[in-house]
Each structure stands twice: as structure tokens, then as C-alpha cells.
C-alpha atoms as a PDB file:
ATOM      1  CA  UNK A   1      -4.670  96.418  42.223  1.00  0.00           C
ATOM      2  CA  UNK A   2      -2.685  99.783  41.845  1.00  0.00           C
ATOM      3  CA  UNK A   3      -2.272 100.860  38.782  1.00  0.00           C
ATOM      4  CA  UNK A   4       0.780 103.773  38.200  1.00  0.00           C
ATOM      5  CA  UNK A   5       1.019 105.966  35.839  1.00  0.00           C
ATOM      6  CA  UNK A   6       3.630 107.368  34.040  1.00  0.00           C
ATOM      7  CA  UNK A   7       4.243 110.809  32.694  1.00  0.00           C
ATOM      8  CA  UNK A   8       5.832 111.726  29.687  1.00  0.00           C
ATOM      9  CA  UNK A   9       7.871 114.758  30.495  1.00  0.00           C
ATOM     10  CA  UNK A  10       9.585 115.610  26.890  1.00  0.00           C
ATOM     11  CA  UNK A  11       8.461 114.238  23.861  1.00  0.00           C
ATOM     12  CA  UNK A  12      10.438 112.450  21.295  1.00  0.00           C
ATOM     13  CA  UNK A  13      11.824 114.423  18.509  1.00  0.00           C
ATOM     14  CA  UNK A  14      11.616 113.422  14.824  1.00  0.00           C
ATOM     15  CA  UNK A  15      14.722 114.361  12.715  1.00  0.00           C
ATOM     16  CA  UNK A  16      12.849 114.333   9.498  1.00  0.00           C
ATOM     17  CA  UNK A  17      12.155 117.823   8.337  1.00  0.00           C
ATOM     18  CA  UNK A  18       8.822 119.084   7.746  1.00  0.00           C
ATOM     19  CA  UNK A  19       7.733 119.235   3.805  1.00  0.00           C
ATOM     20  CA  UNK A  20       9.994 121.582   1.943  1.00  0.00           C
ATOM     21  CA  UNK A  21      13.265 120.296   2.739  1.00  0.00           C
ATOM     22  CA  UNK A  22      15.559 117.203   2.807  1.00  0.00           C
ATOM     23  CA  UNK A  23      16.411 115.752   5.792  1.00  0.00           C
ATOM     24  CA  UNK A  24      19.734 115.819   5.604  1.00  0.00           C
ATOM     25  CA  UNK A  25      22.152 117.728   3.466  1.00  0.00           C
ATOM     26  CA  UNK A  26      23.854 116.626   0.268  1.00  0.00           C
ATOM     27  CA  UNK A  27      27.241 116.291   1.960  1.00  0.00           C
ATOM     28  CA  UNK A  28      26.146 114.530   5.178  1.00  0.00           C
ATOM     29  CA  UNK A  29      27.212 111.229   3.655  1.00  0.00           C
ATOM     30  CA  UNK A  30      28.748 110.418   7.431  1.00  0.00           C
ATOM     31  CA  UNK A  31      25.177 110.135   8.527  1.00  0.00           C
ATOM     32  CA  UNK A  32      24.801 106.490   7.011  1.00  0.00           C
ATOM     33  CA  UNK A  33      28.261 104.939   6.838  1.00  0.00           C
ATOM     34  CA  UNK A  34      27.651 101.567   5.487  1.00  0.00           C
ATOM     35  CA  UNK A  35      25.319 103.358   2.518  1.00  0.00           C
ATOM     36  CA  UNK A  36      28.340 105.212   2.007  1.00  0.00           C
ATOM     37  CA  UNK A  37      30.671 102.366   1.613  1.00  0.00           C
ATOM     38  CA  UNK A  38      28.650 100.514  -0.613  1.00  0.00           C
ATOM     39  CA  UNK A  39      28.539 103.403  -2.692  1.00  0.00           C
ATOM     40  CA  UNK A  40      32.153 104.439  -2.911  1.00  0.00           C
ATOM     41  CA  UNK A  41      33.015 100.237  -3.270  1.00  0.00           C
ATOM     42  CA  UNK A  42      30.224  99.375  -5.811  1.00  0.00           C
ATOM     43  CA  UNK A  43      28.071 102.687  -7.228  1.00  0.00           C
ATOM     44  CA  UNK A  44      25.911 100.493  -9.560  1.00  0.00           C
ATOM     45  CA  UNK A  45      25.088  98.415  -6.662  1.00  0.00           C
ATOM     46  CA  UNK A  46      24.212 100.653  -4.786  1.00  0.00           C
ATOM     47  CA  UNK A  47      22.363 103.271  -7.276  1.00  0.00           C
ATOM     48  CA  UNK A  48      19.889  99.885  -8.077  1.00  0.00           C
ATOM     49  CA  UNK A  49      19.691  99.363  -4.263  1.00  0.00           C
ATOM     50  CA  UNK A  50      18.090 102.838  -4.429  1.00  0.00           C
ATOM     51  CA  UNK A  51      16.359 102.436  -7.044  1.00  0.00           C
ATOM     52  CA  UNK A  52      14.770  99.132  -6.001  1.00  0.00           C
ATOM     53  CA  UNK A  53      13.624 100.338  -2.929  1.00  0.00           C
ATOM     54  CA  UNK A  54      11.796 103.598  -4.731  1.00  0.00           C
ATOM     55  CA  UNK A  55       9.540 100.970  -6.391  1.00  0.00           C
ATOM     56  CA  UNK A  56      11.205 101.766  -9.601  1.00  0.00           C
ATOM     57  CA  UNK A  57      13.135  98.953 -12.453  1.00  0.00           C
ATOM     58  CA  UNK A  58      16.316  98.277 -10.415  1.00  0.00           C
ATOM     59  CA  UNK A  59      18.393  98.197 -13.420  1.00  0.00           C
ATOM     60  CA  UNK A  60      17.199 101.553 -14.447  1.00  0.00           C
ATOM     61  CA  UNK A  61      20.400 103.399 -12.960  1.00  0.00           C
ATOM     62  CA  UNK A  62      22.389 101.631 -16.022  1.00  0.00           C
ATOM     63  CA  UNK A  63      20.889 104.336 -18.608  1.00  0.00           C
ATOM     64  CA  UNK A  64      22.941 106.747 -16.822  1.00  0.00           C
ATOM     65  CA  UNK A  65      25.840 106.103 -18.611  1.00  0.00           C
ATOM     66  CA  UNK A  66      24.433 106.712 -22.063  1.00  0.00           C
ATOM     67  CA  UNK A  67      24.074 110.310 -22.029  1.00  0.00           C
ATOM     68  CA  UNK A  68      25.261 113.349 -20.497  1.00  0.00           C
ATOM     69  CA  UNK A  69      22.392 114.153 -18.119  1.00  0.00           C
ATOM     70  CA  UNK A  70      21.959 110.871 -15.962  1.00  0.00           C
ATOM     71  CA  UNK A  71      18.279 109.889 -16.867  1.00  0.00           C
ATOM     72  CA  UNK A  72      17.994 107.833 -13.699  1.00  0.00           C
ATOM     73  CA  UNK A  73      19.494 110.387 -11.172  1.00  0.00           C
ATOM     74  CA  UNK A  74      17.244 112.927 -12.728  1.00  0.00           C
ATOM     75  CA  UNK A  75      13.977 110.435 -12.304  1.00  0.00           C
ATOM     76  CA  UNK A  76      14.594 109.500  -9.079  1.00  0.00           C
ATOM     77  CA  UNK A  77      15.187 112.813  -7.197  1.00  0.00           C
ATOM     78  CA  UNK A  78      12.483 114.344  -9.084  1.00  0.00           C
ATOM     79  CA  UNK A  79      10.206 111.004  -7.570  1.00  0.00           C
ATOM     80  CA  UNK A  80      11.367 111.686  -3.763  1.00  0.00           C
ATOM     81  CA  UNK A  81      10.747 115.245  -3.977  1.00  0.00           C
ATOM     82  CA  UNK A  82       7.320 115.140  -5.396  1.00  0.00           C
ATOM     83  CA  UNK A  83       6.669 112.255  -3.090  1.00  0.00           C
ATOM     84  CA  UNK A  84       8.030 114.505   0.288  1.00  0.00           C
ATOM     85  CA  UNK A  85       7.197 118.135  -0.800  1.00  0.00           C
ATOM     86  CA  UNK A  86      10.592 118.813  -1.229  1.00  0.00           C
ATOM     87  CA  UNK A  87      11.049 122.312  -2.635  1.00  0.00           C
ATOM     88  CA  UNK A  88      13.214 121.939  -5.551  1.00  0.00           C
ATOM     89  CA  UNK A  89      13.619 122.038  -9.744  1.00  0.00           C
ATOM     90  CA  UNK A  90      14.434 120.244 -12.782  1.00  0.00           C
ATOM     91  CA  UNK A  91      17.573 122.583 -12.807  1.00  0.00           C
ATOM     92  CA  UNK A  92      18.747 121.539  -9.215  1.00  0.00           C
ATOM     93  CA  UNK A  93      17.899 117.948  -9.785  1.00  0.00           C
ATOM     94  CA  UNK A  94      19.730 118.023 -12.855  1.00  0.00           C
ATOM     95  CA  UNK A  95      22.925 119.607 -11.574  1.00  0.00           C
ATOM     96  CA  UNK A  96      23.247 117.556  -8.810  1.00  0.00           C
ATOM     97  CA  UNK A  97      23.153 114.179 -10.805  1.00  0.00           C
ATOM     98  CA  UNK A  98      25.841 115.456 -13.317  1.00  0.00           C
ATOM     99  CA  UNK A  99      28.435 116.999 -10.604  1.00  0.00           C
ATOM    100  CA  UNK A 100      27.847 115.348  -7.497  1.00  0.00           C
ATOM    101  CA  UNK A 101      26.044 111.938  -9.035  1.00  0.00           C
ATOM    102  CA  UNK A 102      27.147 109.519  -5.894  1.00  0.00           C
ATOM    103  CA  UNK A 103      26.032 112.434  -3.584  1.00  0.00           C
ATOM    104  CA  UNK A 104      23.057 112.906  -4.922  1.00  0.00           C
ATOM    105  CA  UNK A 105      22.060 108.813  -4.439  1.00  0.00           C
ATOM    106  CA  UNK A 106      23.391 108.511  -1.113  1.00  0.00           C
ATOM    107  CA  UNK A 107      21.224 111.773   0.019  1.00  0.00           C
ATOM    108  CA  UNK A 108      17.808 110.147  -2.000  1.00  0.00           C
ATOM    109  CA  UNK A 109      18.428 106.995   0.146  1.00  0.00           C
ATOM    110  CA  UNK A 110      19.267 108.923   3.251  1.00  0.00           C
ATOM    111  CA  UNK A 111      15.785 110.349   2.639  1.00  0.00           C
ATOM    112  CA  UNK A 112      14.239 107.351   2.078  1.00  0.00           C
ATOM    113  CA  UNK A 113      15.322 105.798   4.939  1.00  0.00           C
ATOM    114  CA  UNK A 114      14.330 108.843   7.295  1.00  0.00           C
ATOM    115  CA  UNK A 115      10.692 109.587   5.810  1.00  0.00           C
ATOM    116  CA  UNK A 116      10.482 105.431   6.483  1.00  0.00           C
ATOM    117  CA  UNK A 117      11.644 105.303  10.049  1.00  0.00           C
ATOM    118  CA  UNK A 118       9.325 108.446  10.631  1.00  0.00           C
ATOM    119  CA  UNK A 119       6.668 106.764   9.544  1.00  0.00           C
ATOM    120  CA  UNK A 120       7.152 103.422  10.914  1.00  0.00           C
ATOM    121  CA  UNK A 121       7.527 105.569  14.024  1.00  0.00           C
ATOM    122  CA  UNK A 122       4.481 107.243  14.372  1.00  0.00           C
ATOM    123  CA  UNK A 123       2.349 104.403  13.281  1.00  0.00           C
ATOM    124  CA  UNK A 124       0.817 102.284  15.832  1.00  0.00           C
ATOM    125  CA  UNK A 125       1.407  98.823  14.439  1.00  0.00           C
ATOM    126  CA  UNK A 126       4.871  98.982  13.221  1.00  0.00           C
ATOM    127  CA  UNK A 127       7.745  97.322  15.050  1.00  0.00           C
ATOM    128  CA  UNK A 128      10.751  98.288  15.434  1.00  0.00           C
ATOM    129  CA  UNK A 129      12.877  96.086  12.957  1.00  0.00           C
ATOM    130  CA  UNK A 130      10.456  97.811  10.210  1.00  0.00           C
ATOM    131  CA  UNK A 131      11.507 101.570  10.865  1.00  0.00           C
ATOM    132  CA  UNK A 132      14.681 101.074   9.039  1.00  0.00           C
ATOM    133  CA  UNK A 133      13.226  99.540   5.988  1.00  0.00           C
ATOM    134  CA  UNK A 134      12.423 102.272   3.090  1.00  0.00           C
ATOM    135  CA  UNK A 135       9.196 102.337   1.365  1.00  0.00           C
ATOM    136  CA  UNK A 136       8.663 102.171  -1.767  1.00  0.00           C
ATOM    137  CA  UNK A 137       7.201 104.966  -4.054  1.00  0.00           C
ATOM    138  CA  UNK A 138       4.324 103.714  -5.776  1.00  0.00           C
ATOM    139  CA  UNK A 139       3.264 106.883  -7.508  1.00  0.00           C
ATOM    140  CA  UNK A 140       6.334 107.286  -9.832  1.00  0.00           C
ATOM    141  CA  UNK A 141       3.561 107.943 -12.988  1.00  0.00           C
ATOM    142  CA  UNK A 142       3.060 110.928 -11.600  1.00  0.00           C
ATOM    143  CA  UNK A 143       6.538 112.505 -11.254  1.00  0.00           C
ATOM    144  CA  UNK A 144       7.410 114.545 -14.265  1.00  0.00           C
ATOM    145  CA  UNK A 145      10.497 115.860 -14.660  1.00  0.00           C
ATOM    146  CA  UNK A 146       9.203 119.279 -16.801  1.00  0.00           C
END
């Protein structure tokens, strides 16, 4: 029997940026369409959706409406930066869940969903109907927001 072989002549490319940045900006919201609608139809739906998948209480997103600095928001970008590398701060985290709140979820899930696909991707057993699935955070003890 003849056996051919094949030669891999470029390599695949991963779009998720190395540790130290997110993988896509916090405007890039065109990126992930139907993420977008769900957010601009139903926010709280899709803020638990987020939050769900992180690992985290879904209903925990409802505490942002209490105060003046979304608790939630704040939580759960700190988590997926600690979790990635991402280079960032309290300030920045804080900031971006008080003026640009649905940006801010729609660019944590965005991240999710890449750092998931990546990894699905470069592991051996996954298939492909799992790369789009996030994964969940199971370390969220350890993010502190100070």
C-alpha cells in the first residue's frame, strides 16, 4: 500500500491575542452579531448569559442596579482578566462598566468565546461543535478587585 503524505505549507493562525491584551476591542461589537442583539433586545438576559457561562451566580448582574459602580460588571472583568493575563486596573474596569456597561459585557463574552475556541482548538480531543462553547472560570475566589 502507498501511503501519501501531505504537507502543511502555512499554518493556521489563532486570532486570540497573546496574554496582555483582549482579543478584540471594546467597540468591535460587529464581531458577534447575535451576542449583540441579545444584548441591545434583552441586557439582563444577556449580562446573566455572561455571567453563567464565567461559572459565576447567573443572577448576580441584578446588583448592578443598586449602586453607582455596577458590582457585577466590575467582578466579572476583573475575573477574565486575571483569568487571561489581561493587562488592566480596577480604574479601567470600573470606568468601563459605568460608561460603556453593554460594551463592556459584550467584549467579556467576546473574550470568552475566543480564549474557548482557542482552546478547544489546540486540544487534541475536542470537536468541533465544542470550540464555540465558553468555559467557565472556576477560580473566581481568587479575583480581587483591589
Amino acid at each position: 500500500m502507498s501511503r501519501q503524505l501531505r504537507v502543511v505549507q502555512v499554518q493556521p493562525e489563532s486570532r486570540v491575542q497573546e496574554a496582555g491584551q483582549w482579543s478584540t476591542g471594546l467597540c468591535d461589537c460587529w464581531q458577534d452579531m447575535g451576542d449583540c442583539c441579545l444584548a441591545m433586545c434583552c441586557l439582563p438576559l444577556f449580562t446573566c448569559k455572561v455571567t453563567r457561562a464565567v461559572g459565576a451566580c447567573p443572577c448576580l448582574p441584578l446588583l448592578d442596579c443598586i449602586g453607582c459602580v455596577p458590582p457585577a460588571s466590575l467582578a466579572m472583568r476583573a475575573s477574565v482578566r486575571e483569568r487571561y493575563g489581561i493587562e488592566g486596573s480596577v480604574w479601567t474596569d470600573c470606568l468601563y462598566g459605568c460608561c460603556c456597561y453593554p460594551l463592556s459585557w459584550l467584549q467579556i463574552s467576546r473574550e470568552l468565546k475566543r480564549r474557548a475556541a482557542a482552546h478547544a482548538n489546540s486540544s487534541t480531543s475536542s470537536s468541533a461543535s465544542s470550540s464555540a462553547r465558553y468555559t467557565a472560570l472556576t477560580s473566581l475566589q481568587g479575583a480581587h478587585l483591589v
